[in-house]
N, C-alpha and C. Protein backbone atom coordinates (compact mmCIF):
# COMPACT_ATOMS: atom_id res chain seq x y z
N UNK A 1 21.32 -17.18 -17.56
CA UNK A 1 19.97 -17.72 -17.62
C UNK A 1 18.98 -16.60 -17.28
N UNK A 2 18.00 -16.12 -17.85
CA UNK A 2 16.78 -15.17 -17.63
C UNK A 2 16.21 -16.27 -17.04
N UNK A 3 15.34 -14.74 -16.13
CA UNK A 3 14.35 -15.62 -14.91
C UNK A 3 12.96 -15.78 -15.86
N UNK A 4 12.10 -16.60 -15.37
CA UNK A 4 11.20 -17.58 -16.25
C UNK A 4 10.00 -16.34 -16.78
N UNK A 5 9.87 -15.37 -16.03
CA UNK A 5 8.98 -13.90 -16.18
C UNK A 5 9.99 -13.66 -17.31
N UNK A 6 11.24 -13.43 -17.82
CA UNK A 6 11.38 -12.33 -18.96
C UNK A 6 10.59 -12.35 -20.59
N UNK A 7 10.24 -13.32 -20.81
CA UNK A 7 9.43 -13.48 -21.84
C UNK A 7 8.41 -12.69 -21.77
N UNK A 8 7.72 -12.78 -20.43
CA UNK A 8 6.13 -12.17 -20.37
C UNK A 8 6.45 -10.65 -20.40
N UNK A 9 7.45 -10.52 -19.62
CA UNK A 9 7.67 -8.94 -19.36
C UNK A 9 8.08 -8.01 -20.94
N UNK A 10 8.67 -8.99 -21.86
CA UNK A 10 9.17 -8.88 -22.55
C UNK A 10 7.58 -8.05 -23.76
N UNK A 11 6.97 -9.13 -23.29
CA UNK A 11 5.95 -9.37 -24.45
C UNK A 11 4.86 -7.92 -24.18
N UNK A 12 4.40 -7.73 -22.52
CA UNK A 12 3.86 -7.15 -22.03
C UNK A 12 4.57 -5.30 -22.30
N UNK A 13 5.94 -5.27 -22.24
CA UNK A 13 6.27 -4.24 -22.91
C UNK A 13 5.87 -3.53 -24.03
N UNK A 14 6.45 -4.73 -24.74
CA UNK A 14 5.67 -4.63 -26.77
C UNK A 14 4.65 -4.38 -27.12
N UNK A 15 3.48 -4.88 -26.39
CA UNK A 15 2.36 -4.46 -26.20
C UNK A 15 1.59 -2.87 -25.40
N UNK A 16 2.72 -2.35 -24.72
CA UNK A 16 2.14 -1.24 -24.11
C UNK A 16 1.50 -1.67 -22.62
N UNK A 17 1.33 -2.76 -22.25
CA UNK A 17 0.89 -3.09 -20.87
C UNK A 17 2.05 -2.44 -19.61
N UNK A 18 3.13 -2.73 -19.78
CA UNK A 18 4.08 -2.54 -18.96
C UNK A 18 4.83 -1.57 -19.35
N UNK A 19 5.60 -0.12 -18.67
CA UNK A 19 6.58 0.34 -19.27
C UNK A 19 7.87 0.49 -17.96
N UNK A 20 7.39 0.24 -16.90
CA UNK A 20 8.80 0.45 -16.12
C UNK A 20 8.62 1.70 -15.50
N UNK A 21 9.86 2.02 -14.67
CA UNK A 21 9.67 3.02 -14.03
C UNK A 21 10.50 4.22 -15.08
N UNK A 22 10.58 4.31 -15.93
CA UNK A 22 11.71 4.44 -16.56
C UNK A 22 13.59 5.18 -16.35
N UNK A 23 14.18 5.11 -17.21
CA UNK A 23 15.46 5.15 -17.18
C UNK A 23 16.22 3.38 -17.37
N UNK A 24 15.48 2.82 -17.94
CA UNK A 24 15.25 1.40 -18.19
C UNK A 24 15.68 1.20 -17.03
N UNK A 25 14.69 1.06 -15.81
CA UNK A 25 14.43 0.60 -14.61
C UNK A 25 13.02 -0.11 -14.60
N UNK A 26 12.98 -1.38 -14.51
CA UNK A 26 11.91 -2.08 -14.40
C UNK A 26 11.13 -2.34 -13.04
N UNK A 27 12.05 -3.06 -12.27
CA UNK A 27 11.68 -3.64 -10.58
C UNK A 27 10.94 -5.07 -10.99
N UNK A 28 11.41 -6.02 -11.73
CA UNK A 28 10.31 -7.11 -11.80
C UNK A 28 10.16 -7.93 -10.15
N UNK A 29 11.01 -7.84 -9.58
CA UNK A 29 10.75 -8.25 -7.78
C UNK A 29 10.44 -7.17 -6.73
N UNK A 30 9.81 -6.05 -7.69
CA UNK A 30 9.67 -5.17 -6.31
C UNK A 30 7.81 -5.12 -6.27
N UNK A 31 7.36 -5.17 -5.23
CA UNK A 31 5.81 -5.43 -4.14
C UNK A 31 5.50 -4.55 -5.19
N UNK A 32 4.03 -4.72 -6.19
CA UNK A 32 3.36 -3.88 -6.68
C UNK A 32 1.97 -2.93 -5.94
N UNK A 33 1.84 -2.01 -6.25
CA UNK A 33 0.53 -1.53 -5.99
C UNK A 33 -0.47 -1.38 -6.12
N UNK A 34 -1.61 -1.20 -5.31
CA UNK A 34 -2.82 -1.04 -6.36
C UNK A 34 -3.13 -0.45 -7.66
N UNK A 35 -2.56 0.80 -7.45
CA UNK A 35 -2.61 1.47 -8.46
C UNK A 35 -2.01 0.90 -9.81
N UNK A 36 -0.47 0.33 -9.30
CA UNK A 36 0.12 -0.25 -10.91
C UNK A 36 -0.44 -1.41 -11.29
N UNK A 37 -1.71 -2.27 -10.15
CA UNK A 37 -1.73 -3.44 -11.22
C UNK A 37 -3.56 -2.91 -11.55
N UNK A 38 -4.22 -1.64 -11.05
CA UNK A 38 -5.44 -1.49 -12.04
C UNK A 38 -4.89 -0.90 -13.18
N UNK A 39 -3.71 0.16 -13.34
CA UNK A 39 -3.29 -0.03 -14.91
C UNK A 39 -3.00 -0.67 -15.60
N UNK A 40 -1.99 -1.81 -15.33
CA UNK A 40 -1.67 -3.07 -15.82
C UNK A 40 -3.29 -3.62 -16.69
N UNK A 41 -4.15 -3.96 -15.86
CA UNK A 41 -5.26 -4.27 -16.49
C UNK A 41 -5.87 -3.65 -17.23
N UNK A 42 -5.70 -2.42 -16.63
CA UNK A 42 -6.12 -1.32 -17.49
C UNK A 42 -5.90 -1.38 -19.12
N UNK A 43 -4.57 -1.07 -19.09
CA UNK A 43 -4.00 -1.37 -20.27
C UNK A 43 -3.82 -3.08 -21.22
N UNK A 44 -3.92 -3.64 -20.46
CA UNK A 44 -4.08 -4.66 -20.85
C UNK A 44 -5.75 -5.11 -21.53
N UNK A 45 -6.76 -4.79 -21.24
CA UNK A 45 -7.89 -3.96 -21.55
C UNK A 45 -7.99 -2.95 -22.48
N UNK A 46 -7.02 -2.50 -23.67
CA UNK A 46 -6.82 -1.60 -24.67
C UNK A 46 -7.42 0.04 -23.86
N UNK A 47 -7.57 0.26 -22.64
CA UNK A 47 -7.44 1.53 -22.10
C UNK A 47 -9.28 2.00 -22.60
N UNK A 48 -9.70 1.44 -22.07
CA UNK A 48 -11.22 2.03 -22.05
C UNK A 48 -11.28 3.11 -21.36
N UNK A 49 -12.14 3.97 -21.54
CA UNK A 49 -13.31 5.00 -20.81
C UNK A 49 -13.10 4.67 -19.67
N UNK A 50 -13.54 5.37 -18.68
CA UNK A 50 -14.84 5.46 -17.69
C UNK A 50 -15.77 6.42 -18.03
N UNK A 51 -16.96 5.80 -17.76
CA UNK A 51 -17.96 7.03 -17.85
C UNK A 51 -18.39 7.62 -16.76
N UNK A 52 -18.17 7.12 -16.12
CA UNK A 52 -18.01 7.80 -14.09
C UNK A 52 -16.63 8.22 -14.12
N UNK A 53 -16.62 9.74 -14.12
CA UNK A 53 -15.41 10.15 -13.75
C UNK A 53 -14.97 10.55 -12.17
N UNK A 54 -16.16 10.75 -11.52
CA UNK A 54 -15.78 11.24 -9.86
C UNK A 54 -15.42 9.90 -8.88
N UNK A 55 -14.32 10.20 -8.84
CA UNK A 55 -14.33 8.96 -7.22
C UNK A 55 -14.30 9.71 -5.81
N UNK A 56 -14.98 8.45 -5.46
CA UNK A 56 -15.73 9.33 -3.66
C UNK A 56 -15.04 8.27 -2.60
N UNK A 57 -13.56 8.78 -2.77
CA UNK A 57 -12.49 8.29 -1.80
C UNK A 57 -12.15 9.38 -1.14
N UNK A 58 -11.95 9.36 0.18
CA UNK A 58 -10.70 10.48 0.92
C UNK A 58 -9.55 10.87 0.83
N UNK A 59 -8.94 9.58 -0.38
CA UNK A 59 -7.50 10.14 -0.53
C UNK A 59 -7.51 9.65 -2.11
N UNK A 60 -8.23 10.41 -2.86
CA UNK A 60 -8.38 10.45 -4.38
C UNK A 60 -7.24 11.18 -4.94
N UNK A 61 -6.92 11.87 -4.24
CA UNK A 61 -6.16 12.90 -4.43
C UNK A 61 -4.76 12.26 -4.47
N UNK A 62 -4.44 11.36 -4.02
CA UNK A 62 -3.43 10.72 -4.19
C UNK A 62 -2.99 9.20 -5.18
N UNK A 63 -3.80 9.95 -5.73
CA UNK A 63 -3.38 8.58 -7.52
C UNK A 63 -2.80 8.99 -8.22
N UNK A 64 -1.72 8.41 -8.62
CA UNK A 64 -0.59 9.16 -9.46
C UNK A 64 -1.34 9.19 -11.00
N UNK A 65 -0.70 10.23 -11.72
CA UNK A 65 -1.42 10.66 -12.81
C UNK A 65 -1.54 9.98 -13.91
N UNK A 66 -0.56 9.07 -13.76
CA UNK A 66 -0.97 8.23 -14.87
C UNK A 66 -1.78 6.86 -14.22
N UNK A 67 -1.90 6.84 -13.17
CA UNK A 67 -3.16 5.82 -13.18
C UNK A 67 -4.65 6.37 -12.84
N UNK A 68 -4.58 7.66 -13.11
CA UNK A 68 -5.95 8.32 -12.89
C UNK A 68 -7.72 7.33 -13.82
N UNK A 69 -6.62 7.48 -14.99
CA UNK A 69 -7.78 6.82 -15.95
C UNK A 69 -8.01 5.58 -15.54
N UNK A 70 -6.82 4.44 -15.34
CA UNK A 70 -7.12 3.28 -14.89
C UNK A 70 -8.19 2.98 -13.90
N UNK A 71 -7.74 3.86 -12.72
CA UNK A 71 -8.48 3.91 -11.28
C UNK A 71 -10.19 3.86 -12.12
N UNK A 72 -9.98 5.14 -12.20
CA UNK A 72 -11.66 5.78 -12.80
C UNK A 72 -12.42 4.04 -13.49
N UNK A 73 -11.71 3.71 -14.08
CA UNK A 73 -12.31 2.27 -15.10
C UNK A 73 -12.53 1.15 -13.80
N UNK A 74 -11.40 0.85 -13.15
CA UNK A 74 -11.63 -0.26 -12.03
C UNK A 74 -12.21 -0.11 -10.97
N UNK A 75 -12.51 1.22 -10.66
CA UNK A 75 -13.39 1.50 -9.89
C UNK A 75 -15.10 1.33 -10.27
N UNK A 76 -15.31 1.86 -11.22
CA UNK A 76 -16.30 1.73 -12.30
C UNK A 76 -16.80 0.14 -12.67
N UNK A 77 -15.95 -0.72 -12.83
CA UNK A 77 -16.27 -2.13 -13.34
C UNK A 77 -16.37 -3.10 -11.99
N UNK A 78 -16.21 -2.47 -10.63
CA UNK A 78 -15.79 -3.29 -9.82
C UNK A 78 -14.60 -4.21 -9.70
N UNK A 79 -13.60 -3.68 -10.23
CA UNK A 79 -12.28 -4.59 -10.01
C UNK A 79 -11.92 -4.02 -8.90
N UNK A 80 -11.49 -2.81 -8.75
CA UNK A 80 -10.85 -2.19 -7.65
C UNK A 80 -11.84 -1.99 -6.63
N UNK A 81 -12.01 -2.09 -4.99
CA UNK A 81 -12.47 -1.32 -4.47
C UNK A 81 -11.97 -0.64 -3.28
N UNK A 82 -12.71 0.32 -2.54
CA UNK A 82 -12.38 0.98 -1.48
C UNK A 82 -12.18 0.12 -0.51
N UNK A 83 -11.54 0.40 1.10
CA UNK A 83 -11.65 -0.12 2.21
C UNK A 83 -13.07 0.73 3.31
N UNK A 84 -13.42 -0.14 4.13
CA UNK A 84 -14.79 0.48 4.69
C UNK A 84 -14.89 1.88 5.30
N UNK A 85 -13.46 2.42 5.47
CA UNK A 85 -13.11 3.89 6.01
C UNK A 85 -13.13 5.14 4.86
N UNK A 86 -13.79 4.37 3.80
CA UNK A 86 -13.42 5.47 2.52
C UNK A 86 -12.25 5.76 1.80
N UNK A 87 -11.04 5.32 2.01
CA UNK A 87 -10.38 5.12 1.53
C UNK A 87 -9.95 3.90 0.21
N UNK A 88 -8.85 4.53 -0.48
CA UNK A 88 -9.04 3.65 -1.78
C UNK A 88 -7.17 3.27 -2.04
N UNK A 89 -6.84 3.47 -0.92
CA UNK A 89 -5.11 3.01 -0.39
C UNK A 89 -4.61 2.88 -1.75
N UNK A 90 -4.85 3.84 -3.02
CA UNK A 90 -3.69 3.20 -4.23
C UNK A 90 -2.46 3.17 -4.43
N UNK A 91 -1.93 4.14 -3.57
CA UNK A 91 -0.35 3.75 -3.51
C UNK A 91 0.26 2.69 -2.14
N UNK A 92 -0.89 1.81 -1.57
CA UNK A 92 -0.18 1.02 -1.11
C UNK A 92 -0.40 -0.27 -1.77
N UNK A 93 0.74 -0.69 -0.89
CA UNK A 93 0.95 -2.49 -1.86
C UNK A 93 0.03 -3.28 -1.66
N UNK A 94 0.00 -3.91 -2.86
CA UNK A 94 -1.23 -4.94 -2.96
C UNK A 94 -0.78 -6.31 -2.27
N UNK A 95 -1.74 -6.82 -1.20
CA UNK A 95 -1.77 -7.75 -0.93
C UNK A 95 -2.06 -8.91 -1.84
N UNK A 96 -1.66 -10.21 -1.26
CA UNK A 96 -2.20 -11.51 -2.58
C UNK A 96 -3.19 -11.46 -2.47
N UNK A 97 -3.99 -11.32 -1.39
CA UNK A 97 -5.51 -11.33 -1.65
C UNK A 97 -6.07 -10.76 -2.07
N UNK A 98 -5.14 -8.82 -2.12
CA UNK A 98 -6.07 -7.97 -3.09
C UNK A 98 -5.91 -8.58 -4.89
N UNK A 99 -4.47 -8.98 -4.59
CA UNK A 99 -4.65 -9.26 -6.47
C UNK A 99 -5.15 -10.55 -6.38
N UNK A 100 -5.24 -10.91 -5.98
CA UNK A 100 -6.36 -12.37 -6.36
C UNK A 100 -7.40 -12.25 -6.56
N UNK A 101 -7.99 -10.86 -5.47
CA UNK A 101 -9.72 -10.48 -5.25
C UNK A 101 -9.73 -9.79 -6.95
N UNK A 102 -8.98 -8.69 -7.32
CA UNK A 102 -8.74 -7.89 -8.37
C UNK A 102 -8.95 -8.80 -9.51
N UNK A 103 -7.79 -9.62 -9.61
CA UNK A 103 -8.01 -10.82 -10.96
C UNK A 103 -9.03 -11.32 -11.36
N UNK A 104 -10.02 -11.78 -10.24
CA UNK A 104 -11.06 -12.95 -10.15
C UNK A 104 -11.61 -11.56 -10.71
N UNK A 105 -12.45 -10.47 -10.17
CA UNK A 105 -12.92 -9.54 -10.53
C UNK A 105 -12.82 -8.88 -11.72
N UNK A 106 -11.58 -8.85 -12.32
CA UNK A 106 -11.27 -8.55 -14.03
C UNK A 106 -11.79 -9.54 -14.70
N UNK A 107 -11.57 -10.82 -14.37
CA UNK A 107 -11.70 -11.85 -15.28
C UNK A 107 -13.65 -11.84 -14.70
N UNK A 108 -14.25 -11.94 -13.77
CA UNK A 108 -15.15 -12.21 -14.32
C UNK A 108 -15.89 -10.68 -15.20
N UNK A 109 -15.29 -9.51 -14.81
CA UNK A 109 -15.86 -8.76 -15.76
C UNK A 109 -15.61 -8.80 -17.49
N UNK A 110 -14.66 -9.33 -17.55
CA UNK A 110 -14.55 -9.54 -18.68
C UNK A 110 -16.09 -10.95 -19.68
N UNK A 111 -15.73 -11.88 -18.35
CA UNK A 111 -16.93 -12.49 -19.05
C UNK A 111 -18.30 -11.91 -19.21
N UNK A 112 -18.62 -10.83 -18.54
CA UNK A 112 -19.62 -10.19 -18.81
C UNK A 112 -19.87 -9.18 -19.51
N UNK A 113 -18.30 -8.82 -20.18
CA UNK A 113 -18.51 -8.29 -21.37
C UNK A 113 -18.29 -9.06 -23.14
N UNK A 114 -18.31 -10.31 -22.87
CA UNK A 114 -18.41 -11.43 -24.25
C UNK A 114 -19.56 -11.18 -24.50
């Protein structure tokens, strides 16, 4: 029996949203991060621009390279933000509240771009 996610994961692949860690290593139960779910959206978002490329975090320097572009966009649209110390914690794990705060925040940017 596949668990009730393989469809989506399935689909989200095909599409380019998701690719894994690769070596066909996925992790569908392992704690995501900030960073992998502003790409997720990112990409799920057909991979827009930013037109603000500088971020004014203390530990910018630590976004892995392929979510550089993502960051730059969710930072930019207000999906993602910093914590009040200047920091922008993307390689730590996202809390439910950050992806809940994140979601609500994609989705309403999205309505404000209809």
């Amino acid at each position: 029996m596949q668990p009730q996610y393989s469809d989506a994961i399935t689909w989200a692949a095909a599409n380019g949203i998701v690719s894994g860690y690769g070596g066909g290593k996925f992790g569908p139960n392992d704690n995501i991060t900030r960073e992998q779910l502003a790409t997720i959206l990112w990409r799920y978002s057909k991979s827009p621009a930013a037109t603000n490329k500088e971020l004014h975090f203390n530990d910018a320097d630590e976004i892995s390279g392929y979510a550089l572009d993502a960051i730059r966009w969710a930072v930019e649209h207000g999906i993602l933000n910093g914590f009040g110390d200047g920091r922008l914690g993307p390689k730590g794990l996202a809390t439910r509240a950050q992806v809940a705060q994140m979601l609500k925040n994609f989705i309403e940017n999205q309505e404000d771009n209809i």
